[in-house]
Structure formats: C-alpha cells, structure tokens
PDB file of N, CA and C in Angstrom:
ATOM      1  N   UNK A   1      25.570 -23.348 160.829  1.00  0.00           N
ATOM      2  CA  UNK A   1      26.845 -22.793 161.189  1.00  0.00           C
ATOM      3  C   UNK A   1      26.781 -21.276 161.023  1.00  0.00           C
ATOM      4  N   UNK A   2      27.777 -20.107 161.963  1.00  0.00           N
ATOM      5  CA  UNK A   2      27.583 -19.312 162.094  1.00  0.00           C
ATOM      6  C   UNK A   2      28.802 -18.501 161.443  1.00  0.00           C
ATOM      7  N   UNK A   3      28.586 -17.884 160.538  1.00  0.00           N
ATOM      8  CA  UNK A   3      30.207 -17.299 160.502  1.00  0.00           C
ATOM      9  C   UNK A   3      30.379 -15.933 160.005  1.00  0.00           C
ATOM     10  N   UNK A   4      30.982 -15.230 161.318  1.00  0.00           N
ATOM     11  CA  UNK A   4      31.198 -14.078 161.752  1.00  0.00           C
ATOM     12  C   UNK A   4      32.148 -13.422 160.758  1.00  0.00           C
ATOM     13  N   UNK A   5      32.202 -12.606 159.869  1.00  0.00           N
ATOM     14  CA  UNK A   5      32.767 -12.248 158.377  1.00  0.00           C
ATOM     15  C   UNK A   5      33.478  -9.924 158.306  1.00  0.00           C
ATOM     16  N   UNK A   6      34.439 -10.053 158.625  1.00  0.00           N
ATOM     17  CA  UNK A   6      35.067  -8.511 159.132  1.00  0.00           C
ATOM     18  C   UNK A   6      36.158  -8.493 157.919  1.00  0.00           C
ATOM     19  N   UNK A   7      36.255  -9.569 157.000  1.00  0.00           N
ATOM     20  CA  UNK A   7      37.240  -9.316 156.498  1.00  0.00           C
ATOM     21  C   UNK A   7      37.352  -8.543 154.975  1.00  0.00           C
ATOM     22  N   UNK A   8      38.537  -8.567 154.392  1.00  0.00           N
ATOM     23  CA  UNK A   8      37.639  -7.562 153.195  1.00  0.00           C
ATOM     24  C   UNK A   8      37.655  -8.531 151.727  1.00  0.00           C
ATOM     25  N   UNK A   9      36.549  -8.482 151.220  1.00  0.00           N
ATOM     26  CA  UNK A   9      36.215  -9.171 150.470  1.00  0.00           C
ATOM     27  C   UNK A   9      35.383  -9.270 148.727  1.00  0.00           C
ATOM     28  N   UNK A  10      35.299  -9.773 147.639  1.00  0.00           N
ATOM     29  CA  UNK A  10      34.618  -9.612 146.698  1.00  0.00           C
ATOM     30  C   UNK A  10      33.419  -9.917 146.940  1.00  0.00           C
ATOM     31  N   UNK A  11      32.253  -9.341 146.863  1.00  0.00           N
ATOM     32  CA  UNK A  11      31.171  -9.648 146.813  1.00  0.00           C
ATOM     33  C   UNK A  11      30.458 -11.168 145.943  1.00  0.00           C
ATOM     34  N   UNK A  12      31.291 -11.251 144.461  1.00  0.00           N
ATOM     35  CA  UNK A  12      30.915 -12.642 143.657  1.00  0.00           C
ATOM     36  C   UNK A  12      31.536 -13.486 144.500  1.00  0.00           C
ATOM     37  N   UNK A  13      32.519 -13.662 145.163  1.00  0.00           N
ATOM     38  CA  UNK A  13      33.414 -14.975 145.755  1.00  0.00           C
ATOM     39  C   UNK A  13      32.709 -14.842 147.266  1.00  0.00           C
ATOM     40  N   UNK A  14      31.313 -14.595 147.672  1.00  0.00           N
ATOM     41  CA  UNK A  14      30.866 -14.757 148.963  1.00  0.00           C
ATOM     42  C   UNK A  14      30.404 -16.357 148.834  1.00  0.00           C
ATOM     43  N   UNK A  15      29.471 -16.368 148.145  1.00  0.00           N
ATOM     44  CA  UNK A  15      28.639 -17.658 147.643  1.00  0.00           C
ATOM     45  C   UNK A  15      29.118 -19.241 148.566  1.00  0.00           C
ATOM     46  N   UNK A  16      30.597 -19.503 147.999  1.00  0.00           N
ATOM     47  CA  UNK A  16      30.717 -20.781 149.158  1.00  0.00           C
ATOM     48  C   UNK A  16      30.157 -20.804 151.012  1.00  0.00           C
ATOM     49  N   UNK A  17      30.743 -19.643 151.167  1.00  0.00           N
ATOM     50  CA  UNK A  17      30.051 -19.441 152.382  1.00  0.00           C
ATOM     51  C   UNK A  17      29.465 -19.722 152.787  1.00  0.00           C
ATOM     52  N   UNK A  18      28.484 -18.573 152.130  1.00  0.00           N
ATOM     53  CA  UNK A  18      26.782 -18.679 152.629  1.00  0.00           C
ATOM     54  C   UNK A  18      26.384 -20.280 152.088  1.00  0.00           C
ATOM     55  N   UNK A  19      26.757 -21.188 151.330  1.00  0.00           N
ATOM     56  CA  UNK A  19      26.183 -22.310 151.345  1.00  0.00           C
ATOM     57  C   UNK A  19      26.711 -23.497 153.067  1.00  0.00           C
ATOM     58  N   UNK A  20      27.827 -22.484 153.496  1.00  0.00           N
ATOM     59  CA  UNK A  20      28.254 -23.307 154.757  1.00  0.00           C
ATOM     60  C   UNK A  20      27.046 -22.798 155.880  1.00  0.00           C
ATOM     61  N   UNK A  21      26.694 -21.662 155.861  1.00  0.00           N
ATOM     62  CA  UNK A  21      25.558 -21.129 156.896  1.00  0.00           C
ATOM     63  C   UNK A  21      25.396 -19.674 156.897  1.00  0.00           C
ATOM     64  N   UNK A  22      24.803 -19.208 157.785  1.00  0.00           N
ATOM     65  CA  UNK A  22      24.543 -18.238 157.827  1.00  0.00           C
ATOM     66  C   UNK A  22      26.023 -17.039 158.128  1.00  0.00           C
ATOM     67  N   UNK A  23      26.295 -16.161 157.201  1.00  0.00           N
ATOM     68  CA  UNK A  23      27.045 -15.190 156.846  1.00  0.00           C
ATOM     69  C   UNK A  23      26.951 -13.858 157.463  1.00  0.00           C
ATOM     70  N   UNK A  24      27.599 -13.751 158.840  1.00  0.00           N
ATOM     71  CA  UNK A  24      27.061 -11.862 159.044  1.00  0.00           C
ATOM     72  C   UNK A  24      28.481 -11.851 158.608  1.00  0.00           C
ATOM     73  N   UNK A  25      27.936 -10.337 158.104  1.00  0.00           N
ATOM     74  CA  UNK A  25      29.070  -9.550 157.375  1.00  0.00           C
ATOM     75  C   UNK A  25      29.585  -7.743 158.086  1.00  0.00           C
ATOM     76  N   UNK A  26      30.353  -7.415 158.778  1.00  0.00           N
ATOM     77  CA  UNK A  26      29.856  -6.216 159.659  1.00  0.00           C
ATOM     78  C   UNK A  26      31.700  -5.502 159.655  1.00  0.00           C
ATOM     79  N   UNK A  27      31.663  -4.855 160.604  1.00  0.00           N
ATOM     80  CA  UNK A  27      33.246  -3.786 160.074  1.00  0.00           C
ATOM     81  C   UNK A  27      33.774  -3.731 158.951  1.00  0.00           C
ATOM     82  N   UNK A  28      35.028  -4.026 158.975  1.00  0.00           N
ATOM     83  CA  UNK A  28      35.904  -3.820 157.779  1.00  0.00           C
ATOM     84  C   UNK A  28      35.644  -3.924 156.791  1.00  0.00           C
ATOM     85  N   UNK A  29      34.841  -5.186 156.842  1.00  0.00           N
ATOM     86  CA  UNK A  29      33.977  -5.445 155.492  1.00  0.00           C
ATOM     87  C   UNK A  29      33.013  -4.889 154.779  1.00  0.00           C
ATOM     88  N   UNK A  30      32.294  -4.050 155.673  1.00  0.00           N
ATOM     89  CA  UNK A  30      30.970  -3.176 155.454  1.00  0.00           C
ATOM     90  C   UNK A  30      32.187  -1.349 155.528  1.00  0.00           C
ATOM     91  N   UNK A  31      33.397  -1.378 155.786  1.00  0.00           N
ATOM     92  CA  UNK A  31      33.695  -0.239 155.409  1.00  0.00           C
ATOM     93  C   UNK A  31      33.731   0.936 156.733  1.00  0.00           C
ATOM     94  N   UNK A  32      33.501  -0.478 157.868  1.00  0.00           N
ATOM     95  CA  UNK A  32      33.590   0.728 159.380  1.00  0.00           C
ATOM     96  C   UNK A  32      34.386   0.062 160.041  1.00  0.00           C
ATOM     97  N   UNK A  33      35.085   0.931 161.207  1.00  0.00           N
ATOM     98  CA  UNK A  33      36.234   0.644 161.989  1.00  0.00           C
ATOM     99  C   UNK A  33      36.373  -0.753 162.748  1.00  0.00           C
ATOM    100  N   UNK A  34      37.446  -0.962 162.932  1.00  0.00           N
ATOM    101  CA  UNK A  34      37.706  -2.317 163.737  1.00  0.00           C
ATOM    102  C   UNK A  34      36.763  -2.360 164.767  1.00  0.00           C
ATOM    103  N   UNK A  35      35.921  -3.522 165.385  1.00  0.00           N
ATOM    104  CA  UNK A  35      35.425  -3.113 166.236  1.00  0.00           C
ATOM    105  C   UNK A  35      35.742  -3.746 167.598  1.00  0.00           C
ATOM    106  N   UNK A  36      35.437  -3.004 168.345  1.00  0.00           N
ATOM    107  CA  UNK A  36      36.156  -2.797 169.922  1.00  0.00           C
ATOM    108  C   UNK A  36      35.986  -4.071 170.373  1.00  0.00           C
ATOM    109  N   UNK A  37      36.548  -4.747 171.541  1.00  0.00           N
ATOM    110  CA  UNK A  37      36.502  -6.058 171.949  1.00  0.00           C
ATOM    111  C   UNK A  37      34.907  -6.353 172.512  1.00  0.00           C
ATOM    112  N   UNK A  38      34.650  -5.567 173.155  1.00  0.00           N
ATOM    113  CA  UNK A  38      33.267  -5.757 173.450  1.00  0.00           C
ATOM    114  C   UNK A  38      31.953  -5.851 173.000  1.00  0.00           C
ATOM    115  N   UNK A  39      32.297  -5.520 171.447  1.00  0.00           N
ATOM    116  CA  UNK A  39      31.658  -5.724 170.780  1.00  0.00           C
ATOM    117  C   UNK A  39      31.761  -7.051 170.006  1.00  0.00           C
ATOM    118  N   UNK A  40      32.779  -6.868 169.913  1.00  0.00           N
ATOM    119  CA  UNK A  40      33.247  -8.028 169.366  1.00  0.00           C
ATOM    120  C   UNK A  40      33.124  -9.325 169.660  1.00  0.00           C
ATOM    121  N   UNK A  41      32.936  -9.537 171.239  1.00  0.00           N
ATOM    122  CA  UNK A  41      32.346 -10.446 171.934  1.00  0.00           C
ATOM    123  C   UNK A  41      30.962 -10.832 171.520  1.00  0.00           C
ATOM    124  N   UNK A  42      30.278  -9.407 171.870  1.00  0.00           N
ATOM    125  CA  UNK A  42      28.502  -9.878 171.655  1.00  0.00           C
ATOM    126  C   UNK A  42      28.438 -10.538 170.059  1.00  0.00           C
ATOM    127  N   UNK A  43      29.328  -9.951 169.315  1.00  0.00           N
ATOM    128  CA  UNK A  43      28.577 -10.246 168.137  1.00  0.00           C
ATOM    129  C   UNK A  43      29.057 -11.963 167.739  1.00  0.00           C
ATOM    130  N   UNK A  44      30.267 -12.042 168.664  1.00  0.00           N
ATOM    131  CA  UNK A  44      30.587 -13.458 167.759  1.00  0.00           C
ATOM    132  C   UNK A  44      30.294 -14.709 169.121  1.00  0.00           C
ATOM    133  N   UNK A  45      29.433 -14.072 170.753  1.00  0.00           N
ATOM    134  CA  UNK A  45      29.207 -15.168 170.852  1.00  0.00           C
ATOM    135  C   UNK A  45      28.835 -16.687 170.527  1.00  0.00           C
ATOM    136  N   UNK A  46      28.080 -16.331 169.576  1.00  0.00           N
ATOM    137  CA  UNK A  46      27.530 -18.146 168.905  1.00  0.00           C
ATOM    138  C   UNK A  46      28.034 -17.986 167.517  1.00  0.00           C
ATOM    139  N   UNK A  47      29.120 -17.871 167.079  1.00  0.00           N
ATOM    140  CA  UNK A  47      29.957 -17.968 166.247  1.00  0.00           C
ATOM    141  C   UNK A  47      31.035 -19.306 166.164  1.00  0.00           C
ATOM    142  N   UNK A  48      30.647 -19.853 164.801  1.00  0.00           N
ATOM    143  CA  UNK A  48      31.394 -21.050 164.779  1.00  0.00           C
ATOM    144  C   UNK A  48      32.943 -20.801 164.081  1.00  0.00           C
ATOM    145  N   UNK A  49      32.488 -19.787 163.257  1.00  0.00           N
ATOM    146  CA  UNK A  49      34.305 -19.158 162.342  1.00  0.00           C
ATOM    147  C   UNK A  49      33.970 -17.929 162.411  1.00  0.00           C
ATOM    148  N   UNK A  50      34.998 -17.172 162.630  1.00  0.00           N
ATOM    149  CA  UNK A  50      35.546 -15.692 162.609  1.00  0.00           C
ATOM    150  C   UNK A  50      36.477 -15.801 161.884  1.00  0.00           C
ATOM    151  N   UNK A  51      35.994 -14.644 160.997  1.00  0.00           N
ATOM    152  CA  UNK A  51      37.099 -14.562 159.347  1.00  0.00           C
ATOM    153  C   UNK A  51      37.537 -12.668 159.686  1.00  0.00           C
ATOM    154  N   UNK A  52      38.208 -12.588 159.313  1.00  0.00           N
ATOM    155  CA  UNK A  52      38.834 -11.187 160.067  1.00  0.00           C
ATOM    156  C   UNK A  52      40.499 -10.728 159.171  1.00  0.00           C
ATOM    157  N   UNK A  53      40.606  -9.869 159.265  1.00  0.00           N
ATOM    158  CA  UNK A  53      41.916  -8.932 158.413  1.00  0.00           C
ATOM    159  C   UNK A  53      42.837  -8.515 159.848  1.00  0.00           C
ATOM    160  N   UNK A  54      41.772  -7.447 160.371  1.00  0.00           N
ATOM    161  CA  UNK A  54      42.361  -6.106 161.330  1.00  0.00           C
ATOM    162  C   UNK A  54      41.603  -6.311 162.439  1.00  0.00           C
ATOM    163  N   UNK A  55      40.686  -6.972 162.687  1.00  0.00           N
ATOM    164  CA  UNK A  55      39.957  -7.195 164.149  1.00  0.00           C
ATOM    165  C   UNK A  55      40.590  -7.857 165.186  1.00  0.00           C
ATOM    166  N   UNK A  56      41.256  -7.308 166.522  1.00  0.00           N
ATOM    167  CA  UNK A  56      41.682  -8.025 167.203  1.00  0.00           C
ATOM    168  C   UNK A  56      40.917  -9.243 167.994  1.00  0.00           C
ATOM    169  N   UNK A  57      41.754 -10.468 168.046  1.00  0.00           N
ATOM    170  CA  UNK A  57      40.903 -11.397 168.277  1.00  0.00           C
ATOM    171  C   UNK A  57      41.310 -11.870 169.904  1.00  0.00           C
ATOM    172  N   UNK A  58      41.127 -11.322 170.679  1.00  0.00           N
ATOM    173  CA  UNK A  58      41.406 -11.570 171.941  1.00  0.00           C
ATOM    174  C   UNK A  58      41.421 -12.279 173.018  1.00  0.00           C
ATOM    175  N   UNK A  59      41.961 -13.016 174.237  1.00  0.00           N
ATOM    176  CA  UNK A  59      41.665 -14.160 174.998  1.00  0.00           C
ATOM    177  C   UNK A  59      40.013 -13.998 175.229  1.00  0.00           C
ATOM    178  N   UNK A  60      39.792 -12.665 175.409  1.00  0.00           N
ATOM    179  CA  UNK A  60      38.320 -12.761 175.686  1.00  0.00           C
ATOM    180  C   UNK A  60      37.357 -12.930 174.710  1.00  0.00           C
ATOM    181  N   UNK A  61      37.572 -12.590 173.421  1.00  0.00           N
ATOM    182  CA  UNK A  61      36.576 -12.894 172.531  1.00  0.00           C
ATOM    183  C   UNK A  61      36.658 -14.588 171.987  1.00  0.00           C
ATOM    184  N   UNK A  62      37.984 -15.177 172.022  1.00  0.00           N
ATOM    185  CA  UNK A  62      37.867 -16.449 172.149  1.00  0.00           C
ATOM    186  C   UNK A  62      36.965 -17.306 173.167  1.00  0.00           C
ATOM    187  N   UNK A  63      37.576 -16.897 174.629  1.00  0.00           N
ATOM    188  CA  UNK A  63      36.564 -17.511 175.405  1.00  0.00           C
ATOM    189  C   UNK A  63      35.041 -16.992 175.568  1.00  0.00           C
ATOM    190  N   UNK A  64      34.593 -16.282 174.809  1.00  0.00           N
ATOM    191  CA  UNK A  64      33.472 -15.699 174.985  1.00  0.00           C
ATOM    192  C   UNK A  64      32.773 -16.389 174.026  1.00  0.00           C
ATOM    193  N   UNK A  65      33.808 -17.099 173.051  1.00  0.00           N
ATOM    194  CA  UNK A  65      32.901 -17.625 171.408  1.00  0.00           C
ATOM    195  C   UNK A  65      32.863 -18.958 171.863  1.00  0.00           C
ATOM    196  N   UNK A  66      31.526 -19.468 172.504  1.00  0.00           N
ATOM    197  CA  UNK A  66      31.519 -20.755 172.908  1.00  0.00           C
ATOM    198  C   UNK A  66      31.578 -22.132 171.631  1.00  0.00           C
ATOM    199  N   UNK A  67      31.119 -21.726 170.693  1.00  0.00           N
ATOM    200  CA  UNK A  67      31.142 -22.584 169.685  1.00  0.00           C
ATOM    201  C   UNK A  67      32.260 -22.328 168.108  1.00  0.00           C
ATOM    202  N   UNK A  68      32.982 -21.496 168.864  1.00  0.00           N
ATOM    203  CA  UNK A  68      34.681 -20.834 167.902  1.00  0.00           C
ATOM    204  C   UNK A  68      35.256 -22.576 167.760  1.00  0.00           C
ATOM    205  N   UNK A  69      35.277 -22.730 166.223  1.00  0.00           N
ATOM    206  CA  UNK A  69      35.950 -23.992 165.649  1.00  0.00           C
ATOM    207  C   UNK A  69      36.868 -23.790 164.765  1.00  0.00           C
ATOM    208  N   UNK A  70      37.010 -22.151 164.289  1.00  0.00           N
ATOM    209  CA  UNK A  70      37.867 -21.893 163.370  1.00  0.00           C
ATOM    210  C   UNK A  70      38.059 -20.222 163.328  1.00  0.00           C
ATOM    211  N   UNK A  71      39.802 -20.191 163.172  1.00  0.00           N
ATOM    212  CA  UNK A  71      39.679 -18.757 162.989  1.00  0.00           C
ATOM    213  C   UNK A  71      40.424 -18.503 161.556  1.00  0.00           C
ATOM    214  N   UNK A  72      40.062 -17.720 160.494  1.00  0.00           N
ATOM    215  CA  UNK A  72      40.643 -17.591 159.873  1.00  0.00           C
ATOM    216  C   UNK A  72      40.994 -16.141 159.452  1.00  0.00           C
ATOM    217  N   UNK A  73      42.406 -15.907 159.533  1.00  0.00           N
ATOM    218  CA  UNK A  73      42.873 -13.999 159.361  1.00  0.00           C
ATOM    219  C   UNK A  73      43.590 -14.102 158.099  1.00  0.00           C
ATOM    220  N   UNK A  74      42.816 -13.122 157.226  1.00  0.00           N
ATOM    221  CA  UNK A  74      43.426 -13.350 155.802  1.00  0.00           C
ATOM    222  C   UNK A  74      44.529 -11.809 155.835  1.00  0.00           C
ATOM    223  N   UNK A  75      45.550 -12.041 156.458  1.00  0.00           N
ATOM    224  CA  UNK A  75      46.830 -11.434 156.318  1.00  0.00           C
ATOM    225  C   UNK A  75      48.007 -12.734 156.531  1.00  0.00           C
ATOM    226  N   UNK A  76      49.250 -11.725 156.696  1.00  0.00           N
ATOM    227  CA  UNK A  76      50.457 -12.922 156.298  1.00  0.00           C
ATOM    228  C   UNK A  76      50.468 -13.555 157.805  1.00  0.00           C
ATOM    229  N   UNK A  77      50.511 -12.634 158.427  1.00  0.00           N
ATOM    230  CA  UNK A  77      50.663 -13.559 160.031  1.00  0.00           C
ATOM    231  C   UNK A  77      49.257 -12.964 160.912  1.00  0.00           C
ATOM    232  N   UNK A  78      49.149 -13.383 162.068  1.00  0.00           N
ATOM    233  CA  UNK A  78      47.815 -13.609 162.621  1.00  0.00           C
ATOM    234  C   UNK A  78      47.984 -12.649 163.949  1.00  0.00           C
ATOM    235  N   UNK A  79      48.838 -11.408 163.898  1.00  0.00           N
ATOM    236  CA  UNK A  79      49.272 -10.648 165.003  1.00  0.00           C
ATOM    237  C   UNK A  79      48.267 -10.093 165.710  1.00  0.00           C
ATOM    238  N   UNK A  80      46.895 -10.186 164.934  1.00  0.00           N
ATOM    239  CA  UNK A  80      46.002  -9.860 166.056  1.00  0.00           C
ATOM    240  C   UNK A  80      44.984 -10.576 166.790  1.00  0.00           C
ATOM    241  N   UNK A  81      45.661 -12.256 166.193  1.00  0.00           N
ATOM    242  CA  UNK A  81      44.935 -13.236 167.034  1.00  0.00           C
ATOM    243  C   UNK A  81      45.873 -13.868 168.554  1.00  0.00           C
ATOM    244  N   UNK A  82      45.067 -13.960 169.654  1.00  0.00           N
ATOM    245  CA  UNK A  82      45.613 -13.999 170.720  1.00  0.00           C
ATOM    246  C   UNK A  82      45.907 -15.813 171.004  1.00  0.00           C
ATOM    247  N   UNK A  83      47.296 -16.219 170.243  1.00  0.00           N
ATOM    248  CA  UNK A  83      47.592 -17.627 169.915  1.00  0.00           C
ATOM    249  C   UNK A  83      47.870 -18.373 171.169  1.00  0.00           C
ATOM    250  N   UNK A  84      47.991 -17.951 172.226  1.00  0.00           N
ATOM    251  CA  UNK A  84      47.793 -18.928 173.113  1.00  0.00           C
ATOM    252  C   UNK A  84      46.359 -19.233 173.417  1.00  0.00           C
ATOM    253  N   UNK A  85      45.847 -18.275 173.464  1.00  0.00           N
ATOM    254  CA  UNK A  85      44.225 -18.493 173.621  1.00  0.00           C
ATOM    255  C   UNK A  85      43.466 -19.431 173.132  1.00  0.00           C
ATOM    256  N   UNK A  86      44.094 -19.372 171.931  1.00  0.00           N
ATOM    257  CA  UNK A  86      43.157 -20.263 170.697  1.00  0.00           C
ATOM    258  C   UNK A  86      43.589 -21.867 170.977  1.00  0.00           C
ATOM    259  N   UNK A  87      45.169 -21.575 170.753  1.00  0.00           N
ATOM    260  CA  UNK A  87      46.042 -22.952 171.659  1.00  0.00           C
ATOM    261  C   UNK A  87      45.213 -23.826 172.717  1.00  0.00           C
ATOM    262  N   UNK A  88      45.080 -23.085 174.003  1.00  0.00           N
ATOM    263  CA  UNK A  88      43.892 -23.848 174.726  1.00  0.00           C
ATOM    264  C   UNK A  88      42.883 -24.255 175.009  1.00  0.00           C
ATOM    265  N   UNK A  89      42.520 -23.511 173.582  1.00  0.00           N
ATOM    266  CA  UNK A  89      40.600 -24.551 173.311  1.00  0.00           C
ATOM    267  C   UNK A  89      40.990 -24.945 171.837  1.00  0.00           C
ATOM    268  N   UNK A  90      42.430 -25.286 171.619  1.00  0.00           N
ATOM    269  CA  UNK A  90      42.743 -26.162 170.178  1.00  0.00           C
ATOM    270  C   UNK A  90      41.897 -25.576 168.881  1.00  0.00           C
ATOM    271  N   UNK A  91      41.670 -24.471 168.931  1.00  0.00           N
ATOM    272  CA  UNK A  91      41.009 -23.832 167.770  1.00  0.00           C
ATOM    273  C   UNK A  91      41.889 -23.422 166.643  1.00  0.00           C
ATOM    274  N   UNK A  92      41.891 -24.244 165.479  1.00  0.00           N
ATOM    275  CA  UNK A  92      42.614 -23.907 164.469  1.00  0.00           C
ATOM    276  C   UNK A  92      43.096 -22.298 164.116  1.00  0.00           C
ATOM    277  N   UNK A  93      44.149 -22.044 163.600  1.00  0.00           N
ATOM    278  CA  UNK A  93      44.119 -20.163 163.212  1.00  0.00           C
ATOM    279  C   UNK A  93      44.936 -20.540 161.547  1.00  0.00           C
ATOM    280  N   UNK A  94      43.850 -19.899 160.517  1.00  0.00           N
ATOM    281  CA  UNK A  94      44.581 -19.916 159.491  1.00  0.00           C
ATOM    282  C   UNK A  94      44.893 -18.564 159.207  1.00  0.00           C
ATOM    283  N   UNK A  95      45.983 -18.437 158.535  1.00  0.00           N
ATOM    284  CA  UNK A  95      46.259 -17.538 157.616  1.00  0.00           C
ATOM    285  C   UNK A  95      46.666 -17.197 155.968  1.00  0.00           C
ATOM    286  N   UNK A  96      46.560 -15.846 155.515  1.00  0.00           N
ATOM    287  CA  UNK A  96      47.276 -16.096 154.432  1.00  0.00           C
ATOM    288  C   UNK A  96      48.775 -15.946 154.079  1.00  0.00           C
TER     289      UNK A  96
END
C-alpha cells in the first residue's frame, strides 16, 4: 500500500503507518508549500491514501489516483477536498 503523507505531523507517531506500507512524506510535512495540482497528480498517481492538511485535493487528482481508497484531511472540515469527486468513485473522506 501506498500512502501519500503532506500532512503535519510527529515524527514518533509515524510508525503505524509505515507498518501499513510504504510512506512518502513531501510538502507541508517536509516544511514546503502546498503543492500545485499537477504535481500533485504525478506524485499520488498509484496512491492508495492521501493524508493531507492544506493540499488541495481536486476532481483531477482524484481521478488521476487510480488506486485512491482513502482520503484522510486532518482539519475540521475537508474544504479542500473536491466531495463530489470522491462521491463518485465512493472514496471515503475523513476528517478531524
């Protein structure tokens, strides 16, 4: 499993994760800007979860994430996930 990781986080509380699969860790999280949709695409094509704060999550980076099974945005509401999108390939969206 692949899971695409932007959000901001403790370094000791990574661990469950990485026992789910392989962990990239890249923007917000590493301390650089949101990154642009197009990037955002390449990086989470074969991405099974996208974990995210401030990254917009867009109709296109949804349909671009052929194997997207989960999104999870650790803020209160999910304003930068594009909820119909996700709606029509039934992809869960959690929040905090």
């Amino acid at each position: 499993m692949k899971i695409f990781f932007t959000a901001e986080y403790d370094p000791r509380e990574i661990g469950p994760l990485e026992e789910m699969g392989e962990v990239i860790i890249d923007g917000w999280a590493k301390g650089l800007p949101n990154l642009e949709e197009e990037e955002m695409k390449a990086k989470t094509a074969d991405a099974d979860i996208i974990i995210t704060t401030f990254d917009e999550i867009t109709r296109g980076v949804i349909e671009n994430a052929k194997n997207l099974k989960l999104i999870a945005c650790t803020r209160a509401t999910p304003v930068n996930v594009d909820m119909a999108a996700e709606k029509e390939r039934n992809i869960p969206v959690l929040y905090t």
